[in-house]
Protein backbone atom coordinates (compact mmCIF):
# COMPACT_ATOMS: atom_id res chain seq x y z
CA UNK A 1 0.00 0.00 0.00
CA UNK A 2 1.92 3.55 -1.10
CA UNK A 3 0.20 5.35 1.80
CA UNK A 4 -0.07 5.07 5.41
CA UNK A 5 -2.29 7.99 5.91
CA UNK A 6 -5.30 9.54 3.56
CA UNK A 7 -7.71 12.24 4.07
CA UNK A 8 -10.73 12.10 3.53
CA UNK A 9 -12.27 15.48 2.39
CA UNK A 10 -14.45 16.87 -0.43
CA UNK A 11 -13.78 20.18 -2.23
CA UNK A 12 -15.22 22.11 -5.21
CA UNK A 13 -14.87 20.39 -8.84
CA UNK A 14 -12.35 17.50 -7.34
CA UNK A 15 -12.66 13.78 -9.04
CA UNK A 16 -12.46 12.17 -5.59
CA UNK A 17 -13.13 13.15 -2.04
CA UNK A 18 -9.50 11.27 -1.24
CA UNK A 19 -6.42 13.32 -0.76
CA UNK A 20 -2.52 12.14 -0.38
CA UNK A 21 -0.98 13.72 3.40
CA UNK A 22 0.57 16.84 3.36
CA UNK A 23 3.89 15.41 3.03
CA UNK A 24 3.11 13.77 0.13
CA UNK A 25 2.03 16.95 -1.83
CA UNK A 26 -1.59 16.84 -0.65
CA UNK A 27 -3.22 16.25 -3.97
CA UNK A 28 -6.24 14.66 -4.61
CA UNK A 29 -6.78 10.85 -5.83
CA UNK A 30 -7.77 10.64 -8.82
CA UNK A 31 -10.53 8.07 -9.71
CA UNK A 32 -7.31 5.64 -11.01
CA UNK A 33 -5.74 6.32 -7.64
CA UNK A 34 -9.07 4.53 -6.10
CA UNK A 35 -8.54 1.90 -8.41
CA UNK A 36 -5.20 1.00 -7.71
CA UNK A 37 -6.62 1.12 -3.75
CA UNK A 38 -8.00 -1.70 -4.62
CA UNK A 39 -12.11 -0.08 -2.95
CA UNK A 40 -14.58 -2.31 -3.80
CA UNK A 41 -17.28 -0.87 -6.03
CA UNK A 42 -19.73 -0.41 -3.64
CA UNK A 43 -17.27 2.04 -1.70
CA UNK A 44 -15.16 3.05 -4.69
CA UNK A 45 -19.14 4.45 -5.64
CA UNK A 46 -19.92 5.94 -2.29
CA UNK A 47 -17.06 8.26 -2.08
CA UNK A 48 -17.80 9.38 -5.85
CA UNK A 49 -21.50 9.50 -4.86
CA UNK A 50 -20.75 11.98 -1.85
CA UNK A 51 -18.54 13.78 -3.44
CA UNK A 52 -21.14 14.65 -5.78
CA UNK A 53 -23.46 15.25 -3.29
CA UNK A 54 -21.00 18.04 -1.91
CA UNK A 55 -20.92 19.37 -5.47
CA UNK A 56 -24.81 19.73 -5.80
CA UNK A 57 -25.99 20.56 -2.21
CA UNK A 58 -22.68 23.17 -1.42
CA UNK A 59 -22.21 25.44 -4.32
CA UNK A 60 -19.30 27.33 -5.04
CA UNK A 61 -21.16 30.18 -6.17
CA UNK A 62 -23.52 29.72 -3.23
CA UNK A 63 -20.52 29.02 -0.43
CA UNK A 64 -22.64 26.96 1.88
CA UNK A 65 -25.46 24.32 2.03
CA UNK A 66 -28.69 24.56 0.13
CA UNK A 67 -30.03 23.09 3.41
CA UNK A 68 -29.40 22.14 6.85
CA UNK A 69 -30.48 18.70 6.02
CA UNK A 70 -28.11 18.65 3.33
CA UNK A 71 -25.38 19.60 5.56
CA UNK A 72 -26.32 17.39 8.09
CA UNK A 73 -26.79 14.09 5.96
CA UNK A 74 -23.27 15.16 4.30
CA UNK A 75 -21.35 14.89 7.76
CA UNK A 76 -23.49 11.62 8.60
CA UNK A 77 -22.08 10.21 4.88
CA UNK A 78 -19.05 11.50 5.59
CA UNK A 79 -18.39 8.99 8.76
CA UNK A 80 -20.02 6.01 7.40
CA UNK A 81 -17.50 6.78 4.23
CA UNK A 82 -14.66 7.03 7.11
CA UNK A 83 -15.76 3.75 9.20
CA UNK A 84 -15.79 1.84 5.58
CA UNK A 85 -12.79 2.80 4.44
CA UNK A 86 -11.10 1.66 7.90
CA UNK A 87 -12.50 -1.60 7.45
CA UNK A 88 -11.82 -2.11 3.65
CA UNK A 89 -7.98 -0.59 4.29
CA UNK A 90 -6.75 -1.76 8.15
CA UNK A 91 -3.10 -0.19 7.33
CA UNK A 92 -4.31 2.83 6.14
CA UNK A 93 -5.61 5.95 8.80
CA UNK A 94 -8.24 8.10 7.24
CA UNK A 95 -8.56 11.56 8.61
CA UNK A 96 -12.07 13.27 8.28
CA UNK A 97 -11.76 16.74 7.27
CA UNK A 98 -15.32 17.84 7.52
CA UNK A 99 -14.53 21.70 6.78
CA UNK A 100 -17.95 22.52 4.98
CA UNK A 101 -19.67 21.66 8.14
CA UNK A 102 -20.44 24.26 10.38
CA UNK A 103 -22.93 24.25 13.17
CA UNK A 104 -23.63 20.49 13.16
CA UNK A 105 -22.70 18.48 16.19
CA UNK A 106 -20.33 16.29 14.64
CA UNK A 107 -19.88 14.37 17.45
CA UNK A 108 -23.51 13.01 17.58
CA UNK A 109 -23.39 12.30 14.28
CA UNK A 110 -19.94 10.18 14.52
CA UNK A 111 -21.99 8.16 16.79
């Protein structure tokens, strides 16, 4: 496996919500990176799926959610997509950078 350490975090017009560490440059995966991960389809689909979701529901041109139940079932995503990944990658730490969430108790929702 070529990384110890991914983040997982969505961001305006990116292929995948999967990002390299810092000291590896930081970029984003691209949807051949998740290949080579060797995700399942189900998951390799879910993290495409809520990336898109971010896309839709968090507009750039808008800067924030279309709704607080969009926000709300992105951070919820966002942890099942986390737990997943965990389980389909034991060597691999996923840190879930949640920055377009603001006012939802994240910590109920990691529950």
């Amino acid at each position: 496996m070529p990384f110890e350490r991914l983040r997982l975090m969505s961001d305006y017009f990116a292929p995948t919500p999967v990002w390299a560490p810092a000291d590896l440059g930081g970029f984003v995966l691209s949807t051949e990176h998740l290949d080579d991960l060797g995700l399942d389809e189900t998951l390799r689909t879910g993290l495409l799926q809520w990336q898109a979701f971010f896309d839709e529901h968090h507009p750039v041109d808008l800067c924030g959610w279309d709704s607080p139940l969009s926000c709300t079932r992105y951070a919820g995503e966002g942890f099942r997509l986390q737990a997943a990944l965990a389980r389909a990658l034991p060597g691999v730490r996923f840190d879930l950078d949640l920055w377009p969430v603001r006012g939802v108790d994240t910590e109920v929702l990691a529950l």
